[in-house]
N, C-alpha and C. Protein backbone atom coordinates (compact mmCIF):
# COMPACT_ATOMS: atom_id res chain seq x y z
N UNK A 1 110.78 139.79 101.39
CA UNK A 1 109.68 140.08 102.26
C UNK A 1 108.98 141.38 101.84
N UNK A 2 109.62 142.19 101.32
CA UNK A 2 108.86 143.56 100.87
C UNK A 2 108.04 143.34 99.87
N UNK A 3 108.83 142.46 98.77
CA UNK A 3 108.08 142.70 97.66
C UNK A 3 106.56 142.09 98.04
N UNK A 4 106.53 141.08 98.95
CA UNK A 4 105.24 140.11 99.37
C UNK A 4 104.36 141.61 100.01
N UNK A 5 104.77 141.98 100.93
CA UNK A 5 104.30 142.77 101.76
C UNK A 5 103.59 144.08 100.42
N UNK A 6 104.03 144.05 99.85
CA UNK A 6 103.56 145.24 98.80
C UNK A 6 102.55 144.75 97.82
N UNK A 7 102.60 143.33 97.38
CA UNK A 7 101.57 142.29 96.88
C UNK A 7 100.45 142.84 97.94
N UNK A 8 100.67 142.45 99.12
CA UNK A 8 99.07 142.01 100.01
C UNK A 8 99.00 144.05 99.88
N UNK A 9 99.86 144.78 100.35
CA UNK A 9 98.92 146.08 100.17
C UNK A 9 97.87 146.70 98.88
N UNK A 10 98.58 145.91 97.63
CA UNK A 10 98.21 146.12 96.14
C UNK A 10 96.66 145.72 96.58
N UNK A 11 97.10 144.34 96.53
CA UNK A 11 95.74 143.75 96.75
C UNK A 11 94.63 144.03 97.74
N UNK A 12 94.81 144.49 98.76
CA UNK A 12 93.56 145.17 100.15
C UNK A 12 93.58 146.36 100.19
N UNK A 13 94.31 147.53 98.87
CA UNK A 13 93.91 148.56 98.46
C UNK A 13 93.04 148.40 97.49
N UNK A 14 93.09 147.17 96.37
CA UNK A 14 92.48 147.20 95.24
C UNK A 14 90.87 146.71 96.37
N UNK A 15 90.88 146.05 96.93
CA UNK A 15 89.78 145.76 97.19
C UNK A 15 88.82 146.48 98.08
N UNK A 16 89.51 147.63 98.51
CA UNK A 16 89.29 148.61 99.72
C UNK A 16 88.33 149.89 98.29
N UNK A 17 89.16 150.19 97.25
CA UNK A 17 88.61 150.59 96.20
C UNK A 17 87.60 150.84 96.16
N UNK A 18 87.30 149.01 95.38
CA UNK A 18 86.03 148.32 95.02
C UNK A 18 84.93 148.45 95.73
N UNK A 19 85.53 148.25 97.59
CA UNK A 19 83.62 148.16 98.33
C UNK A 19 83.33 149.74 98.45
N UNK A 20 84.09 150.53 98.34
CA UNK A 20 84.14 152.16 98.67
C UNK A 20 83.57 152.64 97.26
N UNK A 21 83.68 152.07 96.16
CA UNK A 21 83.00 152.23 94.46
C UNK A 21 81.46 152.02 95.12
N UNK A 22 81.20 150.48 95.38
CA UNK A 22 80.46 149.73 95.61
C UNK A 22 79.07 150.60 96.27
N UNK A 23 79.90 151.30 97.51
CA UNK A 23 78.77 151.93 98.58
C UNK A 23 78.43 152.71 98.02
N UNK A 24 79.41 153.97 97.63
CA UNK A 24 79.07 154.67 96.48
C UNK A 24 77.75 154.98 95.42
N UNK A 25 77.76 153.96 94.79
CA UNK A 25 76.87 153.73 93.99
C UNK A 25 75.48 153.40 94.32
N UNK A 26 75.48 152.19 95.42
CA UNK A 26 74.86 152.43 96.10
C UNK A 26 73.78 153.65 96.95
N UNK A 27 74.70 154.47 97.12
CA UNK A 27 74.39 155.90 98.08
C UNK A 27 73.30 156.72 96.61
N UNK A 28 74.27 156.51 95.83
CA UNK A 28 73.98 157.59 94.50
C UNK A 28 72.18 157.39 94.44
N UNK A 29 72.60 155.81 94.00
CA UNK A 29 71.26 154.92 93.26
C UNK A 29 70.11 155.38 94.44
N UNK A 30 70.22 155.31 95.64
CA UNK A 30 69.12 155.81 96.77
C UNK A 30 68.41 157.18 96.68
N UNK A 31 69.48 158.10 96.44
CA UNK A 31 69.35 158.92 96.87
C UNK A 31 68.17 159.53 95.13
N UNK A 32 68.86 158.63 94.19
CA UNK A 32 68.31 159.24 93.19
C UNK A 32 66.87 158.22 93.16
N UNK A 33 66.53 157.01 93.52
CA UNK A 33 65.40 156.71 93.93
C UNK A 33 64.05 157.38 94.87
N UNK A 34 64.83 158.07 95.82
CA UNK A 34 63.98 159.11 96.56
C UNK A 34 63.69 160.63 95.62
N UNK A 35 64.39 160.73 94.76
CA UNK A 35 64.24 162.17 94.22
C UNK A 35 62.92 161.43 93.31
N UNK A 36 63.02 160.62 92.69
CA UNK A 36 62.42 160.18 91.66
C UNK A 36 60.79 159.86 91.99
N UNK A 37 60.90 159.52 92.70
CA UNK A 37 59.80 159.38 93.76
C UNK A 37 58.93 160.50 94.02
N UNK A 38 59.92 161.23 94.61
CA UNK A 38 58.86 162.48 95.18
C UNK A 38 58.58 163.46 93.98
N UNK A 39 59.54 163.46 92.78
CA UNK A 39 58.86 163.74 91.59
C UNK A 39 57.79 163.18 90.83
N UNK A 40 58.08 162.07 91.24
CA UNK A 40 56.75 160.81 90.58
C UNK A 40 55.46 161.44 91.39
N UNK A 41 55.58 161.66 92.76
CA UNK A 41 54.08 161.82 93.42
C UNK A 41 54.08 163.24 93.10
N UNK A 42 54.78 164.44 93.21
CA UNK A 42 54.22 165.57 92.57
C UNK A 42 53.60 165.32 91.72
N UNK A 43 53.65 164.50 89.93
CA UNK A 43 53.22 165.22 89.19
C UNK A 43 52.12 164.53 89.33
N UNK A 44 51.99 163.15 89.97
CA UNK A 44 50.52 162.55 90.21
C UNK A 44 49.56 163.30 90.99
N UNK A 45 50.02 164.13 91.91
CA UNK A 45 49.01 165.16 92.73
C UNK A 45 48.54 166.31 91.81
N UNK A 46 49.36 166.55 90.91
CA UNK A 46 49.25 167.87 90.24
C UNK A 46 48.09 167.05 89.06
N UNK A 47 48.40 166.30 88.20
CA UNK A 47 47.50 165.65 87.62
C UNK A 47 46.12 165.15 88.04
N UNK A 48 46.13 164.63 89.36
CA UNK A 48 45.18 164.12 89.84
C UNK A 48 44.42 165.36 89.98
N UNK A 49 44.36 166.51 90.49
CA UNK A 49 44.09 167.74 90.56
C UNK A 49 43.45 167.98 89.85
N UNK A 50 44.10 168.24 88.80
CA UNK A 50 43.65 168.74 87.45
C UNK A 50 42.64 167.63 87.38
N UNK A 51 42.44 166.37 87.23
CA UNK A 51 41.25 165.77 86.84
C UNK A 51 40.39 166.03 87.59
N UNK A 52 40.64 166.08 88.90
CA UNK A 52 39.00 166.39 89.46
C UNK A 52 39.14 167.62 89.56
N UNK A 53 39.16 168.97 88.84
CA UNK A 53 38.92 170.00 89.05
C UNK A 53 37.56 170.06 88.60
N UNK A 54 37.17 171.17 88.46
CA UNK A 54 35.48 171.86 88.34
C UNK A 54 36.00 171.87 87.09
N UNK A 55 37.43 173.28 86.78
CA UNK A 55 37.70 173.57 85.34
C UNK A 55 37.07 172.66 84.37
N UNK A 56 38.16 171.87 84.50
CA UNK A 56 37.76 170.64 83.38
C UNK A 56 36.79 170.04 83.64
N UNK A 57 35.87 169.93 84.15
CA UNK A 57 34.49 169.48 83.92
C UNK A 57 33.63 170.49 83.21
N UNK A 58 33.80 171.68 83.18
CA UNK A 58 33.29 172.67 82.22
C UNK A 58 33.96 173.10 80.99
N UNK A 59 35.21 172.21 80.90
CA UNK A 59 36.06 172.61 79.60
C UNK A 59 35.60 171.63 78.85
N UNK A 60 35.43 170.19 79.19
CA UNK A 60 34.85 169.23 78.63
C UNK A 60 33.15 169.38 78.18
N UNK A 61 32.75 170.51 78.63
CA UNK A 61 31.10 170.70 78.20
C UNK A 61 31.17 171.74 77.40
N UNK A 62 32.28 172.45 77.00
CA UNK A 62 32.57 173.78 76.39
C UNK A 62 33.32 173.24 74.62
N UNK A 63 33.00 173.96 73.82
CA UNK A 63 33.97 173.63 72.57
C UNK A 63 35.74 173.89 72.95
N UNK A 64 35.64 172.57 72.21
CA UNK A 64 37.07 171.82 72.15
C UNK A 64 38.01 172.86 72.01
N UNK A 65 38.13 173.74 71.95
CA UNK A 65 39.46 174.93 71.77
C UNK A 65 39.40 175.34 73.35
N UNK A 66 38.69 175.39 74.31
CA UNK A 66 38.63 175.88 75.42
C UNK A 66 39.24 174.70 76.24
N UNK A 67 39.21 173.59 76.21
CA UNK A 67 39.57 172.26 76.68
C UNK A 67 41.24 172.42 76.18
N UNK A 68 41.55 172.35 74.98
CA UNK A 68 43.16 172.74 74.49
C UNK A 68 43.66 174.02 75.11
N UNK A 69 43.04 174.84 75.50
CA UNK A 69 43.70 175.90 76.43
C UNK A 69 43.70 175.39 77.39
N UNK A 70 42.63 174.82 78.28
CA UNK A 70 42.83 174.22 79.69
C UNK A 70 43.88 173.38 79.62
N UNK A 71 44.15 172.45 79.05
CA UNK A 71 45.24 171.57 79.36
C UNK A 71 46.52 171.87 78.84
N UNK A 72 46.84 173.22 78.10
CA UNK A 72 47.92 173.78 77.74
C UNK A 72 48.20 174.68 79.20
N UNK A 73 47.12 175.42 78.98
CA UNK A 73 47.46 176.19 80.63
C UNK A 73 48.11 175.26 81.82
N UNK A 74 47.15 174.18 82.12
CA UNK A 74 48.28 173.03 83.23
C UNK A 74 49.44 173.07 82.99
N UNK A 75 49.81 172.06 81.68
CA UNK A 75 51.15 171.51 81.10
C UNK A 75 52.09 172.82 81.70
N UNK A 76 51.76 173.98 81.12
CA UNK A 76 53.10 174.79 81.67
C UNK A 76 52.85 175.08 82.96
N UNK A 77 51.42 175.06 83.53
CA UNK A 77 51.63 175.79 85.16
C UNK A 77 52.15 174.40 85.94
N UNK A 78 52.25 173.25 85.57
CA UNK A 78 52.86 172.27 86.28
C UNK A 78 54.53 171.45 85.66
N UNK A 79 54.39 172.46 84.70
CA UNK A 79 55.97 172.03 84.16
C UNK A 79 55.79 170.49 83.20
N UNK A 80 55.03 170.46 83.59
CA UNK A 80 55.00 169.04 82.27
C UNK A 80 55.29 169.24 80.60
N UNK A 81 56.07 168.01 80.33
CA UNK A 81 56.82 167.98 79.14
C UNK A 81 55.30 167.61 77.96
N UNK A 82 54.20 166.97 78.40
CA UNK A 82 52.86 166.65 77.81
C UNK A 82 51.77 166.39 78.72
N UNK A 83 50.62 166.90 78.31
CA UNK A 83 49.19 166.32 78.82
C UNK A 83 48.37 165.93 77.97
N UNK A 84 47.84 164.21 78.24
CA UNK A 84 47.11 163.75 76.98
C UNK A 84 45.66 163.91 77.97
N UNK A 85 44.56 163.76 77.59
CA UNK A 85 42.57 163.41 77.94
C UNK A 85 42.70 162.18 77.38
N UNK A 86 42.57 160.92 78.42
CA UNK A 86 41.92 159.92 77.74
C UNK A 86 40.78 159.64 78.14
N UNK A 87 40.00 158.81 77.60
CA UNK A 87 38.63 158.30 77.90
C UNK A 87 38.31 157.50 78.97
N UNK A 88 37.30 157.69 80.08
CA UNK A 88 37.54 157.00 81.49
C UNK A 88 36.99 155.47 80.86
């Protein structure tokens, strides 16, 4: 009778484990979905910004070395790893 009795604990620990892994991961995956997110809409506000600024509407009428400072100046004042200008 023990040894049975120690079977079913093996087994509804192993599985007690698994859904406790399960939620887990779960929890993780959320939580890192919401971070991701609200990093995603920062840098879209910060970008979006920058496009409709005044700046760059006068960096774009100014020679091209003044436009590469403007968008170097962003990149680091918003922490971005790159900023490309594409064509609307």
């Amino acid at each position: 009778m023990l040894p049975l009795l120690g079977l079913i604990l093996l087994v509804w620990s192993n599985e007690a484990v698994d859904r406790l892994l399960i939620t887990k991961v779960q929890s993780d995956l959320a939580v890192a979905r919401g971070y991701f997110e609200r990093v995603l809409a920062e840098v879209g506000a910060g970008t979006r910004a920058v496009a409709e600024s005044a700046a760059l509407q006068q960096a774009l009428a100014a020679p091209p070395a003044e436009l590469v400072a403007l968008l170097r100046q962003v990149r680091e004042r918003e922490s971005l790893d790159f900023i490309n200008l594409r064509p609307a």
